[in-house]
N, C-alpha and C. Protein backbone atom coordinates (compact mmCIF):
# COMPACT_ATOMS: atom_id res chain seq x y z
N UNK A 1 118.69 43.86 56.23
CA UNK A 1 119.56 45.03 56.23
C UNK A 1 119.19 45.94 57.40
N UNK A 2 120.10 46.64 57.92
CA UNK A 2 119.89 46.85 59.25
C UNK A 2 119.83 48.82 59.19
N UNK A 3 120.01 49.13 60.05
CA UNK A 3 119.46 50.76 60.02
C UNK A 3 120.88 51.42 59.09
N UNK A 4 121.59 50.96 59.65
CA UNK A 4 122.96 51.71 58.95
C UNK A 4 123.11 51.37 57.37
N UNK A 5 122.89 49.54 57.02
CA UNK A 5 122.85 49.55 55.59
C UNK A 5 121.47 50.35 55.26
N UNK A 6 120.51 50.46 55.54
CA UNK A 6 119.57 51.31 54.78
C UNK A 6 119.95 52.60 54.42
N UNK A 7 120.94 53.29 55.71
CA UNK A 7 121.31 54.53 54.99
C UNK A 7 122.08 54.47 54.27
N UNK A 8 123.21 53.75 54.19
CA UNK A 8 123.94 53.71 53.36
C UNK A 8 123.57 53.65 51.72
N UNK A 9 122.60 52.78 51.70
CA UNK A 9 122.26 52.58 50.29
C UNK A 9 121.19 53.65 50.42
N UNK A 10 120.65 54.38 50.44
CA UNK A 10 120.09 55.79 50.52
C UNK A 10 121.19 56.37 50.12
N UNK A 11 122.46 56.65 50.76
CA UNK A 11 123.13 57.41 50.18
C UNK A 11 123.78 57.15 49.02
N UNK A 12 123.61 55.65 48.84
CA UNK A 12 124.13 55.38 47.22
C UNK A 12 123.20 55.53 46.31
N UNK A 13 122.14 55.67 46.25
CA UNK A 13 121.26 56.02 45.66
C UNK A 13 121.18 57.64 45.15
N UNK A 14 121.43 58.23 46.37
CA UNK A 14 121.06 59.54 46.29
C UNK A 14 122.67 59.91 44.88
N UNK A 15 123.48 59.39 45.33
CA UNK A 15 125.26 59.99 44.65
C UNK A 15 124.60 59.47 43.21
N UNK A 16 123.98 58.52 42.68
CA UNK A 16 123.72 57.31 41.87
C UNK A 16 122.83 58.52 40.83
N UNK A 17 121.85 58.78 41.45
CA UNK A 17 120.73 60.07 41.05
C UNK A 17 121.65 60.86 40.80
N UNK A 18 122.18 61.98 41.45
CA UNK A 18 123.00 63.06 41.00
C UNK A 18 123.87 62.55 39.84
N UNK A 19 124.54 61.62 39.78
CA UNK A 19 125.45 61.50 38.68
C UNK A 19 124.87 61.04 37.49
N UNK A 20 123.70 60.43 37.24
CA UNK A 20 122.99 60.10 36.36
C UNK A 20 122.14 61.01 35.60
N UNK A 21 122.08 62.21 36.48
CA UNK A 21 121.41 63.36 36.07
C UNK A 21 122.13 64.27 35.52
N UNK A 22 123.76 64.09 35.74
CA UNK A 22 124.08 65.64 35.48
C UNK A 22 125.04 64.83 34.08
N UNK A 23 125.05 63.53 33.98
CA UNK A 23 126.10 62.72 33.18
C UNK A 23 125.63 61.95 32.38
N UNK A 24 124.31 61.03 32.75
CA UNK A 24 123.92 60.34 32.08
C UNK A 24 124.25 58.42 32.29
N UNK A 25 123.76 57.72 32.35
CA UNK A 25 124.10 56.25 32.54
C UNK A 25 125.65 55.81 32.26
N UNK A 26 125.83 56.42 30.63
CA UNK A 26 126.97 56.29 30.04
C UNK A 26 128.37 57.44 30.53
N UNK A 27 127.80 58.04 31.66
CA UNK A 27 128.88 59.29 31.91
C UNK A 27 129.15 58.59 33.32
N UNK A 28 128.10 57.77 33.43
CA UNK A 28 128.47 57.17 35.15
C UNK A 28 128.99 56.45 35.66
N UNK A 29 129.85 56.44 36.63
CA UNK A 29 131.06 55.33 37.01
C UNK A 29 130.94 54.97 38.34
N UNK A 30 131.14 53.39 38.67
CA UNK A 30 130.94 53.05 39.99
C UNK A 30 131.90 54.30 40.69
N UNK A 31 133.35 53.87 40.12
CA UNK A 31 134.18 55.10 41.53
C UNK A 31 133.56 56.37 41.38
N UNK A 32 133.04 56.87 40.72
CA UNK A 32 132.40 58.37 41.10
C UNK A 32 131.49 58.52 42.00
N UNK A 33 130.61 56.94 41.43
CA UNK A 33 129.62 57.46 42.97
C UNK A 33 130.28 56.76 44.45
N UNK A 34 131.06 56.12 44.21
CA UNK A 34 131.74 55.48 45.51
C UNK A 34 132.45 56.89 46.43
N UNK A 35 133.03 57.87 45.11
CA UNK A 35 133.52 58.82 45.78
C UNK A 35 132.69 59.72 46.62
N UNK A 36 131.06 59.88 46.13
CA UNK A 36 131.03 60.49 46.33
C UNK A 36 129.94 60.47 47.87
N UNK A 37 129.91 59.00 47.91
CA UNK A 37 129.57 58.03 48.93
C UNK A 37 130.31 58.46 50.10
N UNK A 38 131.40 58.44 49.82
CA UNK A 38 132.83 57.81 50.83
C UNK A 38 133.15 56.92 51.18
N UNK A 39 132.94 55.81 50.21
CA UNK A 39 133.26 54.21 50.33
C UNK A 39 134.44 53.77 48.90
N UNK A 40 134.51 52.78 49.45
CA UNK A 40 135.61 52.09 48.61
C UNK A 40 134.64 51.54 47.33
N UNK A 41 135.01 51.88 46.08
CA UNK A 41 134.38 50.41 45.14
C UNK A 41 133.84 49.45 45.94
N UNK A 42 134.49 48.61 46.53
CA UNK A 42 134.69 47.31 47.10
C UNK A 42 133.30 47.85 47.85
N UNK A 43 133.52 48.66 48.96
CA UNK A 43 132.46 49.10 49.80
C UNK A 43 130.81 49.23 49.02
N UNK A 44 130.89 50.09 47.50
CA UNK A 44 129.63 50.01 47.14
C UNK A 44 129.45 48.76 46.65
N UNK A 45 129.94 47.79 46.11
CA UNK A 45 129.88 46.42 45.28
C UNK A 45 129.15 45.78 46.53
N UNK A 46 129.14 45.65 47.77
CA UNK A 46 128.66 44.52 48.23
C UNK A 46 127.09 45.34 48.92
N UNK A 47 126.21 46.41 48.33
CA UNK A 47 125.10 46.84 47.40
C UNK A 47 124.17 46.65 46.19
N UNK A 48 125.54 46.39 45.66
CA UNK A 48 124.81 46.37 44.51
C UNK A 48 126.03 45.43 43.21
N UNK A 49 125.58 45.04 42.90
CA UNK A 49 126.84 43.87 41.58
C UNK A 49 127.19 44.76 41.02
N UNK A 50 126.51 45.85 40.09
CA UNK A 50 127.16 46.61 38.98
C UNK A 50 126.81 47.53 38.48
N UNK A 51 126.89 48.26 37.41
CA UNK A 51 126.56 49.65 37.37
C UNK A 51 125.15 49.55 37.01
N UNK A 52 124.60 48.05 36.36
CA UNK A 52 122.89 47.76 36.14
C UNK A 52 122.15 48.18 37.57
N UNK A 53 123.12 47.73 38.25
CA UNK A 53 122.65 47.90 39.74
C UNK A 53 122.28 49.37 40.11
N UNK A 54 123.52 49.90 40.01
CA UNK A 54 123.07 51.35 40.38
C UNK A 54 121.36 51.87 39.65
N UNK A 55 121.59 51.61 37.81
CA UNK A 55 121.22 52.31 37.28
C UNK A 55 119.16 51.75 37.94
N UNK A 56 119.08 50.34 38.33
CA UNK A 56 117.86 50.18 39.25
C UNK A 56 117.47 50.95 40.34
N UNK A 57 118.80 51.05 40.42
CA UNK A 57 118.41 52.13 42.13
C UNK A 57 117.65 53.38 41.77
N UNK A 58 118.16 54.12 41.07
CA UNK A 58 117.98 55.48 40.38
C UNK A 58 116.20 55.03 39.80
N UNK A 59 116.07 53.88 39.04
CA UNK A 59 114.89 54.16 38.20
C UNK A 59 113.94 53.90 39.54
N UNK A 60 114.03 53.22 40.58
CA UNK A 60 113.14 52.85 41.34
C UNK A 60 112.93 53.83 42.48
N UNK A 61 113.91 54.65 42.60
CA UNK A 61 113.79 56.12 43.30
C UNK A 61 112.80 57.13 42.71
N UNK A 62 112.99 56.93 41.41
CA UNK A 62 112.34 57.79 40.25
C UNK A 62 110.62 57.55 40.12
N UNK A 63 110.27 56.03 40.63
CA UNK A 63 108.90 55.55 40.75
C UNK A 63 108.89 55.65 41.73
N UNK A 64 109.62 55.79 42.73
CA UNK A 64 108.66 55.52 44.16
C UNK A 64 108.00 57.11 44.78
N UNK A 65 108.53 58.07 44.26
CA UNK A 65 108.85 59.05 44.99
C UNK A 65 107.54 60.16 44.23
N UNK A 66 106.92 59.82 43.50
CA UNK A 66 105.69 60.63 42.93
C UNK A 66 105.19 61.09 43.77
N UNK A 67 104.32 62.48 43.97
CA UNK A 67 103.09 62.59 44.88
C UNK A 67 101.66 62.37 43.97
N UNK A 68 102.04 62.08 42.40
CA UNK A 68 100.30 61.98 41.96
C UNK A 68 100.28 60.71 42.32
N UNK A 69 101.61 59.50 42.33
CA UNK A 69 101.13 58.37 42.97
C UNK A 69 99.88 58.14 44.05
N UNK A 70 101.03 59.22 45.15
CA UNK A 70 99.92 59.23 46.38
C UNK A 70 98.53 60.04 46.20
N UNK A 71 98.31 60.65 45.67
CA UNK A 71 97.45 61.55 45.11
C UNK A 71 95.90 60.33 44.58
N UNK A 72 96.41 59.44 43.50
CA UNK A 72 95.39 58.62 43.29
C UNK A 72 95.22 57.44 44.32
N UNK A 73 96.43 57.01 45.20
CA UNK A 73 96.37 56.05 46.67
C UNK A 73 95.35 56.59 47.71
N UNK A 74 95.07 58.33 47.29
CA UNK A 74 94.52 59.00 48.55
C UNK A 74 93.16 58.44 48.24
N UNK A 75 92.75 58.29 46.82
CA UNK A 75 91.12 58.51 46.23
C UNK A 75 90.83 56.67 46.82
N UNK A 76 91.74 56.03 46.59
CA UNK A 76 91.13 54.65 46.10
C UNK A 76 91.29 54.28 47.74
N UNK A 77 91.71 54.93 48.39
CA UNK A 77 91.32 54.51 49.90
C UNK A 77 90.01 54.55 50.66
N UNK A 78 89.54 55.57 50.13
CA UNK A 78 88.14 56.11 50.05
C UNK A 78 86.98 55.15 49.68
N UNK A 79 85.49 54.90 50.37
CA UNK A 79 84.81 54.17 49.94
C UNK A 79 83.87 54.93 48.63
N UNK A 80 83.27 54.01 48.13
CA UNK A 80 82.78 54.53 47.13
C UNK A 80 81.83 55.89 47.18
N UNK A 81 81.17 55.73 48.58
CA UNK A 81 80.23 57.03 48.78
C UNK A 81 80.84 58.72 49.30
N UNK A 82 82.07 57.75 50.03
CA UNK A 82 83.35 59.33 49.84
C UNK A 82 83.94 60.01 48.80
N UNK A 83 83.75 58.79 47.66
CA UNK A 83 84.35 59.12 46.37
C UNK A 83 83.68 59.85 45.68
N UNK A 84 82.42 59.78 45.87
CA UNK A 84 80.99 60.61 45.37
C UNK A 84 81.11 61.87 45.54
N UNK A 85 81.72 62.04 46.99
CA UNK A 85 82.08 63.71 47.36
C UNK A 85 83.25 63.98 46.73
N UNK A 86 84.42 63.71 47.08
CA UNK A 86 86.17 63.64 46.61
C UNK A 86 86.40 62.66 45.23
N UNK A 87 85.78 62.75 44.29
CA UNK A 87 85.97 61.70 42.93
C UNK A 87 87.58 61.86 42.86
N UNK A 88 87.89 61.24 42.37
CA UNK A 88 89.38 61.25 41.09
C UNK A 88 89.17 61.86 40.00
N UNK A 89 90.30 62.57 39.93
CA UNK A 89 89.79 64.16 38.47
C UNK A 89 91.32 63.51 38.15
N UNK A 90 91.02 64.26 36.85
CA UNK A 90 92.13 63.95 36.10
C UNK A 90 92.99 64.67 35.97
N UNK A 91 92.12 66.46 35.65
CA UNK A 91 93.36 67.00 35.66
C UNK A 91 93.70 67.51 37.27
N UNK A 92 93.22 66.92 38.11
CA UNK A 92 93.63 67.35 39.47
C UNK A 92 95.14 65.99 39.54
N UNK A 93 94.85 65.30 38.70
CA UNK A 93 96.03 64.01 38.91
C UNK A 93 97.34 64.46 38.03
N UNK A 94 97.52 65.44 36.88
CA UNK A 94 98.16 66.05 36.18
C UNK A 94 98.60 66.98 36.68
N UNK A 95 97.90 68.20 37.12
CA UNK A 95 98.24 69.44 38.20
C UNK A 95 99.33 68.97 39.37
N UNK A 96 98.98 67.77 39.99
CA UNK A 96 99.63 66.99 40.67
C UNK A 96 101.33 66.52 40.14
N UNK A 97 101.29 66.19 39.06
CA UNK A 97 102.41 65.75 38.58
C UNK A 97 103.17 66.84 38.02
N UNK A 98 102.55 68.13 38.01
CA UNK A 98 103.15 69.71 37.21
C UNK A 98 103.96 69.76 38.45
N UNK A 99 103.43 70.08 39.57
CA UNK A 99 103.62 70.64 40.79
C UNK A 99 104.90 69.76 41.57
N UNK A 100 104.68 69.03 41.16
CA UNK A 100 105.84 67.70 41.63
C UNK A 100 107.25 67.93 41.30
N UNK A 101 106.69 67.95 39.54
CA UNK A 101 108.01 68.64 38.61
C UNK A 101 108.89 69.19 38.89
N UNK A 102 108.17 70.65 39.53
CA UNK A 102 108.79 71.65 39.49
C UNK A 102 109.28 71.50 41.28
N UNK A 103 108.57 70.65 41.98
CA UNK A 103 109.92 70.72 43.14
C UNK A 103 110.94 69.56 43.23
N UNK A 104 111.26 69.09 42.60
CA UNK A 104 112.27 67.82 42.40
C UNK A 104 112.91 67.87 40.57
N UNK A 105 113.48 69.33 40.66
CA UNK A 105 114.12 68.98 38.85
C UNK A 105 115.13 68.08 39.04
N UNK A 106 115.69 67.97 39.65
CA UNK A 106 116.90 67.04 39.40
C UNK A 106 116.17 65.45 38.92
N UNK A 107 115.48 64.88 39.51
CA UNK A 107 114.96 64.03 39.43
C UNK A 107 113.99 64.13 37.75
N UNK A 108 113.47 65.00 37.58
CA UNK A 108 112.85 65.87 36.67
C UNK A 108 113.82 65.55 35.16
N UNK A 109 115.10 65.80 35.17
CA UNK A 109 116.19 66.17 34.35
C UNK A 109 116.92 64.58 34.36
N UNK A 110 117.14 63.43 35.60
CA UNK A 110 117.26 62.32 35.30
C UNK A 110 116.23 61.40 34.39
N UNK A 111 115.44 61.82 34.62
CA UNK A 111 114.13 61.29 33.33
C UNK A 111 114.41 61.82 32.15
N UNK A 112 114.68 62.77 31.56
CA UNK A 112 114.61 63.48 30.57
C UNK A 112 115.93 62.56 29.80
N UNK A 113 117.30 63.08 30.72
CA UNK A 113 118.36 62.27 30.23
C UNK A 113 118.20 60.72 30.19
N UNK A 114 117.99 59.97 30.97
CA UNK A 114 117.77 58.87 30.68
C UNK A 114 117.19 58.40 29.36
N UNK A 115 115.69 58.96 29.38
CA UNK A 115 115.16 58.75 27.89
C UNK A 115 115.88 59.32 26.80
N UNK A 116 116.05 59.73 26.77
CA UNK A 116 116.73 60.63 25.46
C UNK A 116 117.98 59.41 25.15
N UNK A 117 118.72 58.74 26.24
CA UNK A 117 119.62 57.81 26.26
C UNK A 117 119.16 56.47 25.76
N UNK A 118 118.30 56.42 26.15
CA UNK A 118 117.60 55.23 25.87
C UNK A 118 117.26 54.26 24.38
N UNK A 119 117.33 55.21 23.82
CA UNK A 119 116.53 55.68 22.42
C UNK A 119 117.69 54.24 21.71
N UNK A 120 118.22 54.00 22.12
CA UNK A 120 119.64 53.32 22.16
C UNK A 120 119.10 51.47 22.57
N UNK A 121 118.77 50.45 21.47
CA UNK A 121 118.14 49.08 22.07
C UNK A 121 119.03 48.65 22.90
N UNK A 122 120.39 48.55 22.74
CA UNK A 122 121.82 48.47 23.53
C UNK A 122 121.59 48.68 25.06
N UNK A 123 120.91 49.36 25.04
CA UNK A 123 120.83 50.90 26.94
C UNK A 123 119.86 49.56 27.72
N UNK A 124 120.58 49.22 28.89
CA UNK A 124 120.16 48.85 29.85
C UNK A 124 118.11 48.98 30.33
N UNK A 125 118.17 50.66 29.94
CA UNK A 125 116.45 51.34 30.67
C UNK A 125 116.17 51.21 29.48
N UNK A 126 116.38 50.75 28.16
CA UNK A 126 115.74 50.49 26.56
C UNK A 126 114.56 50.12 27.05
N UNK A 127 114.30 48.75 27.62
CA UNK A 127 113.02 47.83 28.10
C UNK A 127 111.65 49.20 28.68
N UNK A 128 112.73 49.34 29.79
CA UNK A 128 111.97 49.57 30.85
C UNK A 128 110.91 51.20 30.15
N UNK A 129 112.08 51.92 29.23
CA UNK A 129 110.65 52.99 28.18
C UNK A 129 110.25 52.91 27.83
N UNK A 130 110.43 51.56 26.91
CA UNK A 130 109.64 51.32 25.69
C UNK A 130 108.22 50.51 26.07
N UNK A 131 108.41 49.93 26.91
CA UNK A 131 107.41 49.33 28.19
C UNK A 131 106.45 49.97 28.92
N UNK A 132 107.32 51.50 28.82
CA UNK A 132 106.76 52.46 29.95
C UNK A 132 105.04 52.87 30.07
N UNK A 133 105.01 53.40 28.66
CA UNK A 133 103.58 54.26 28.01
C UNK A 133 102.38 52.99 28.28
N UNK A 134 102.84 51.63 27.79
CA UNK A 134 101.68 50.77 28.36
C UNK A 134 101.45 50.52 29.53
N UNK A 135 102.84 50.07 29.99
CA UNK A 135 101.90 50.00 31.34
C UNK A 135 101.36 51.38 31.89
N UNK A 136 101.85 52.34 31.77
CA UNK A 136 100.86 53.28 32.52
C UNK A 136 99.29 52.93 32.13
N UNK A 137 99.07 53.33 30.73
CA UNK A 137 97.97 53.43 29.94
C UNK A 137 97.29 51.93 30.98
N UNK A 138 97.48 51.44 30.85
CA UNK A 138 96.85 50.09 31.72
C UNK A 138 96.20 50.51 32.97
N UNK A 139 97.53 51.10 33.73
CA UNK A 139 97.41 51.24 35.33
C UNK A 139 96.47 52.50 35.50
N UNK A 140 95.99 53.81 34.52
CA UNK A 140 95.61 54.54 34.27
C UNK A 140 94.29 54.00 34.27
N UNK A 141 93.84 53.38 33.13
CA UNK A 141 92.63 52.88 32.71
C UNK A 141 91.53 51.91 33.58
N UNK A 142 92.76 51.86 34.88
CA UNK A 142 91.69 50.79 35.65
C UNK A 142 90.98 51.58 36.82
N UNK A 143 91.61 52.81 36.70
CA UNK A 143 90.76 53.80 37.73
C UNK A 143 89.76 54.04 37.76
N UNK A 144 88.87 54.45 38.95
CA UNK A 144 87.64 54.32 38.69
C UNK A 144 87.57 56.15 38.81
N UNK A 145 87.97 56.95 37.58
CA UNK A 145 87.93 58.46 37.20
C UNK A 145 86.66 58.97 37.16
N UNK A 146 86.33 60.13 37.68
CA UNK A 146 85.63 60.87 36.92
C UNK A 146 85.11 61.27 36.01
N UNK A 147 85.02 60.80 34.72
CA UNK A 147 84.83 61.47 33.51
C UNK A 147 83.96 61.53 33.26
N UNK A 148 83.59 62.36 31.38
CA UNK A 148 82.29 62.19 30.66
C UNK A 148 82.19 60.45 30.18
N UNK A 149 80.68 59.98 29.84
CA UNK A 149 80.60 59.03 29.80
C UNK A 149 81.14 58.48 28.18
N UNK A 150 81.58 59.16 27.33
CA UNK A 150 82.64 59.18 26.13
C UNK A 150 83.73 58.04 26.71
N UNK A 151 83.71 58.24 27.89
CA UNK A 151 85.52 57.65 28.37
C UNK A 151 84.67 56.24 28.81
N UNK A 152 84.37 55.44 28.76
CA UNK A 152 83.54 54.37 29.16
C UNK A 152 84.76 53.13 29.25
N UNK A 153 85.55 52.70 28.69
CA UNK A 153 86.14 51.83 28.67
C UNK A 153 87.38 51.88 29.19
N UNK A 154 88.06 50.97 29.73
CA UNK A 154 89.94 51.50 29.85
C UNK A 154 90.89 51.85 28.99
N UNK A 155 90.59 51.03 27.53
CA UNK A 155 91.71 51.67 26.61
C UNK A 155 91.24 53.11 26.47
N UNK A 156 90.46 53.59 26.68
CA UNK A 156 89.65 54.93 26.14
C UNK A 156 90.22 55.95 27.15
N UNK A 157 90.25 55.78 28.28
CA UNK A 157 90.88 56.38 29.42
C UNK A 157 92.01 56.61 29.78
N UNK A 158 92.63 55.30 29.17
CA UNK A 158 94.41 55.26 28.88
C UNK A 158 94.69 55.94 27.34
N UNK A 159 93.79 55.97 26.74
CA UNK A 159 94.61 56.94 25.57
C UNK A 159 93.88 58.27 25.49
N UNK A 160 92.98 58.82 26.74
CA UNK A 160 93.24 60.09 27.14
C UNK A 160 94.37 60.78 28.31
N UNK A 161 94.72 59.45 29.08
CA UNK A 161 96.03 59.96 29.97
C UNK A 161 96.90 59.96 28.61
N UNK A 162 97.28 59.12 27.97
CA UNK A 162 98.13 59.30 26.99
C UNK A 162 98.54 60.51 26.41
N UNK A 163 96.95 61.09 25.74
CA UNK A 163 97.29 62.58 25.44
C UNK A 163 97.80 63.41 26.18
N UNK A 164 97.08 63.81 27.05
CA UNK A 164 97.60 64.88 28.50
C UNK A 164 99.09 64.62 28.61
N UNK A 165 99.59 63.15 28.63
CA UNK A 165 100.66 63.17 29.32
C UNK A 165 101.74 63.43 28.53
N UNK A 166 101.50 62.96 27.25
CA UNK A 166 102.08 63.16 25.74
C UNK A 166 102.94 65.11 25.66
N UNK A 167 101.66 65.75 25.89
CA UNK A 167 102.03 67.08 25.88
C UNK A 167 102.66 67.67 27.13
N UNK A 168 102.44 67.26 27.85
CA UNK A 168 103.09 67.65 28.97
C UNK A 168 104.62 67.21 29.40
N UNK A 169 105.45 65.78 28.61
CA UNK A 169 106.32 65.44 28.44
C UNK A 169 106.82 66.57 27.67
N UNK A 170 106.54 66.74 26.39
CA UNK A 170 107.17 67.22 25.30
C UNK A 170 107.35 68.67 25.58
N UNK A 171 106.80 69.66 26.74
CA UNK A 171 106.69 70.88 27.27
C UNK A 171 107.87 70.63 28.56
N UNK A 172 107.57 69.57 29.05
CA UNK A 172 108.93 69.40 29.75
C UNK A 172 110.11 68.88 29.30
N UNK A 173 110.26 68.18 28.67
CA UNK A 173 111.75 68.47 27.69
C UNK A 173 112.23 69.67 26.68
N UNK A 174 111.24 70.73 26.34
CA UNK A 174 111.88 71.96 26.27
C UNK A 174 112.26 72.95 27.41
N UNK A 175 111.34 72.61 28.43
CA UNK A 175 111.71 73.66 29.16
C UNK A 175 112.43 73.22 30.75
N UNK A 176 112.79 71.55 30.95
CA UNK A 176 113.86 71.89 31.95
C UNK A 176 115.18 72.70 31.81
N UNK A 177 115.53 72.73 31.36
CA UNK A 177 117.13 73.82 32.05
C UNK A 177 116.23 74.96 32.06
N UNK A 178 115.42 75.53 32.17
CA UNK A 178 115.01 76.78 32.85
C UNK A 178 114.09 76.13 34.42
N UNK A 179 113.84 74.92 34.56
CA UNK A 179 113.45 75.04 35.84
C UNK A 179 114.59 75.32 37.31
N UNK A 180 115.24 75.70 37.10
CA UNK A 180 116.22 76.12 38.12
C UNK A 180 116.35 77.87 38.37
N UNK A 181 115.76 78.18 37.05
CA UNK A 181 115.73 79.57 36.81
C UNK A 181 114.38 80.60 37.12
N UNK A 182 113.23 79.59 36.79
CA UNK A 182 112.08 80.22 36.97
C UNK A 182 111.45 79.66 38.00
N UNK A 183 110.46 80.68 38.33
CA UNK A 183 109.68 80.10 39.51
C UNK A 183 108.24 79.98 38.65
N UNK A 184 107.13 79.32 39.37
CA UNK A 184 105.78 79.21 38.98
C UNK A 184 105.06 78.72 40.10
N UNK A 185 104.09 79.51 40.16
CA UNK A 185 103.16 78.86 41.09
C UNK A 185 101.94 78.40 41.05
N UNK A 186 101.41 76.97 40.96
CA UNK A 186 100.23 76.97 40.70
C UNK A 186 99.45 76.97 41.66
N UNK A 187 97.67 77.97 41.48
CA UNK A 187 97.27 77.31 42.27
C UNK A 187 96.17 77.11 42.23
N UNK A 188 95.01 76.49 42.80
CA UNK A 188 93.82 76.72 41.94
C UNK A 188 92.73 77.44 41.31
N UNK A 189 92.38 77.38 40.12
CA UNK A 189 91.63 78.39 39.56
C UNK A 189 90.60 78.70 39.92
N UNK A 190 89.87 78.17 41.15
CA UNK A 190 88.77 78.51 41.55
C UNK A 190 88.97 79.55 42.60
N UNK A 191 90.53 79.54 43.15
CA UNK A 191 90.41 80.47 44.35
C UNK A 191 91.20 81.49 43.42
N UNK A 192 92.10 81.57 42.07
CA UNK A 192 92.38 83.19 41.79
C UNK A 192 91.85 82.65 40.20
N UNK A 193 90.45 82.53 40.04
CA UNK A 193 90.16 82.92 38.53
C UNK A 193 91.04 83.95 37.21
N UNK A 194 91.36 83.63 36.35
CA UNK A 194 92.01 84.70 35.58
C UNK A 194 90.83 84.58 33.93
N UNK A 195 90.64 85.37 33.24
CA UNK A 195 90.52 85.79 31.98
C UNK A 195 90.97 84.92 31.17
N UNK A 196 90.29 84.03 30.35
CA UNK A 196 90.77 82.55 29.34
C UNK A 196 89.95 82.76 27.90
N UNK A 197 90.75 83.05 26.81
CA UNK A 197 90.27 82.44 25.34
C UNK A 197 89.38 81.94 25.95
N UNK A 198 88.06 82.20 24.28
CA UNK A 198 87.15 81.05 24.45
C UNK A 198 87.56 80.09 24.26
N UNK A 199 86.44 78.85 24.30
CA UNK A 199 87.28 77.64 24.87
C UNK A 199 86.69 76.95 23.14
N UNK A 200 85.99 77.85 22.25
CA UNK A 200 85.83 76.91 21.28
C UNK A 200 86.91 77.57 20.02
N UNK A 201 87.19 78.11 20.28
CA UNK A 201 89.22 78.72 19.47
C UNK A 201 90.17 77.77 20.04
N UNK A 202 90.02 76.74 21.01
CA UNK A 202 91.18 76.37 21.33
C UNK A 202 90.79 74.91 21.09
N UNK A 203 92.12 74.26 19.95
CA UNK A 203 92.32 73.06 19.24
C UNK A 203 92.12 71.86 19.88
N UNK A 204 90.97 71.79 21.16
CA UNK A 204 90.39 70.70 22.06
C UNK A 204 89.16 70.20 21.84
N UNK A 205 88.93 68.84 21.21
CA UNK A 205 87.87 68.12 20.85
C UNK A 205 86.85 68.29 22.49
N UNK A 206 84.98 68.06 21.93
CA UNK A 206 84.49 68.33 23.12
C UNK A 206 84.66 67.30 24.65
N UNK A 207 84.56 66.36 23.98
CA UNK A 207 85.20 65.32 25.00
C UNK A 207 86.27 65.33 25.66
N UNK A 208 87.26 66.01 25.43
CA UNK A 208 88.56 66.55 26.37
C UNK A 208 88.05 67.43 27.07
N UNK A 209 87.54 68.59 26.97
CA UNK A 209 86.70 69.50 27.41
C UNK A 209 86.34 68.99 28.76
N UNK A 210 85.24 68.54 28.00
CA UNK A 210 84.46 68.00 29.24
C UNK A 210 85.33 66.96 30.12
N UNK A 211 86.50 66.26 30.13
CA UNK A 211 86.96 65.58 31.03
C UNK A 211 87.68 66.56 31.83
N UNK A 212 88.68 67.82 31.12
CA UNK A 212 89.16 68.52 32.42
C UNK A 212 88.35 69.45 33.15
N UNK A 213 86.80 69.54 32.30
CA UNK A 213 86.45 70.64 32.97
C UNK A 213 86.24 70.22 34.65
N UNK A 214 86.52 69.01 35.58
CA UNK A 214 85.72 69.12 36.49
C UNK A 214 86.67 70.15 37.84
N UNK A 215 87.75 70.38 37.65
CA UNK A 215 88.84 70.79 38.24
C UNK A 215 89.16 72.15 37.58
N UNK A 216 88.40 73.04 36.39
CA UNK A 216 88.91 74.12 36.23
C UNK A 216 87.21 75.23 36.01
N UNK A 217 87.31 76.10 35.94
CA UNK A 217 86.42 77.04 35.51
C UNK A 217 85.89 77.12 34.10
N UNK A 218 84.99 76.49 33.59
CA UNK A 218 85.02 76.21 32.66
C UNK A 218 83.18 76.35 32.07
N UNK A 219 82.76 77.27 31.25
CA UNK A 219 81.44 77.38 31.11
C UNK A 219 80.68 75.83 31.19
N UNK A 220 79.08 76.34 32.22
CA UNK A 220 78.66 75.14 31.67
C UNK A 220 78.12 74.05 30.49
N UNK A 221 78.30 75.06 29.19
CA UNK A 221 77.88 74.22 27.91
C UNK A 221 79.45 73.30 27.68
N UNK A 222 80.06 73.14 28.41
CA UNK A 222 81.04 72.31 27.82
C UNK A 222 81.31 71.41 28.86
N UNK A 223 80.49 71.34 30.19
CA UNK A 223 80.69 70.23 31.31
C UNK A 223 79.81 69.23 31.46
């Protein structure tokens, strides 16, 4: 495929995303995104076979485009004695994926709808969610993280990304339709410290504790 089909299917992709986000799989129609392409049906069909087609495009836009991806690509490039200085933190890999969030909602809000669609064995992306949580938990668990030595194994590591990620889903499906509305900025707590509950009032076993503490301010009886 040559420079022009690459954009092209970039731009079918991109029409593919928008309409999947604001409509849903089942709200989406080849001629809508053809329209909104500026191609004929005919023109997007020899792209892609069918609307399965599209709906690949969209999910594989949706994986490729992470920065905690690159975020953990940055660590594992690193030799082991660089890693010693720059480890892989966890919640520096989460912070990562907050921050992401909030500059790509649209993309943000095609996840949300999709799953919620999904829920459906019928739905095309059925597989690909229900699939989803393991393989992460897998791809998670083979990192070579930071943690307390509690986390020793991979399933152990994958069902602490699990948690983190668990809550942080369920905080982002209440609160996208206000990400267009609010702003937030994170940034790190070491350069504007703020005033935090103690940390033994708050409903976190010590072993969680100690895995995010390496990335936040956090007394030393709990690191």
């Amino acid at each position: 495929m040559g420079t022009r089909g690459e954009e092209r299917l970039k731009a079918i992709t991109d029409a593919s995303t928008e309409v999947v986000a604001e409509r849903g799989y089942y709200g989406m129609t080849i001629q809508e995104v053809s329209d909104r392409v500026g191609i004929t049906q005919a023109g997007l069909l020899k792209y892609v076979k069918n609307k399965n087609g599209l709906l690949m495009l969209v999910l594989r836009r949706y994986e490729d485009s992470s920065e905690a991806g690159d975020y953990i690509q940055s660590k594992l490039a690193l030799t082991p004695e660089q890693r010693e200085l720059s480890p892989l933190l966890m919640p520096e890999y989460y912070r990562t994926i907050a921050e992401d969030t909030m500059k790509r909602p649209q993309l943000t809000q095609l996840y949300l709808v999709l799953r919620a669609e999904a829920i459906d064995p019928n739905h095309p992306a059925h597989e690909y969610y229900a699939q989803r949580g393991g393989r992460l938990r897998a791809q998670i668990g083979s990192y070579p993280w930071k943690l307390p030595p509690e986390y020793n194994t991979p399933q152990k590591i994958g069902l602490l990304s699990m948690c983190v990620g668990s809550a942080m889903e369920g905080l982002q499906s209440l609160s996208w339709r206000a990400i267009h509305r609010l702003h937030v900025q994170l940034v790190p707590v070491r350069e504007h410290p703020v005033p935090s509950p103690p940390l033994e009032r708050l409903p976190l076993s010590r072993p969680f504790i100690r895995a995010i503490a390496p990335s936040f301010r956090l007394r030393p009886r709990y690191v």
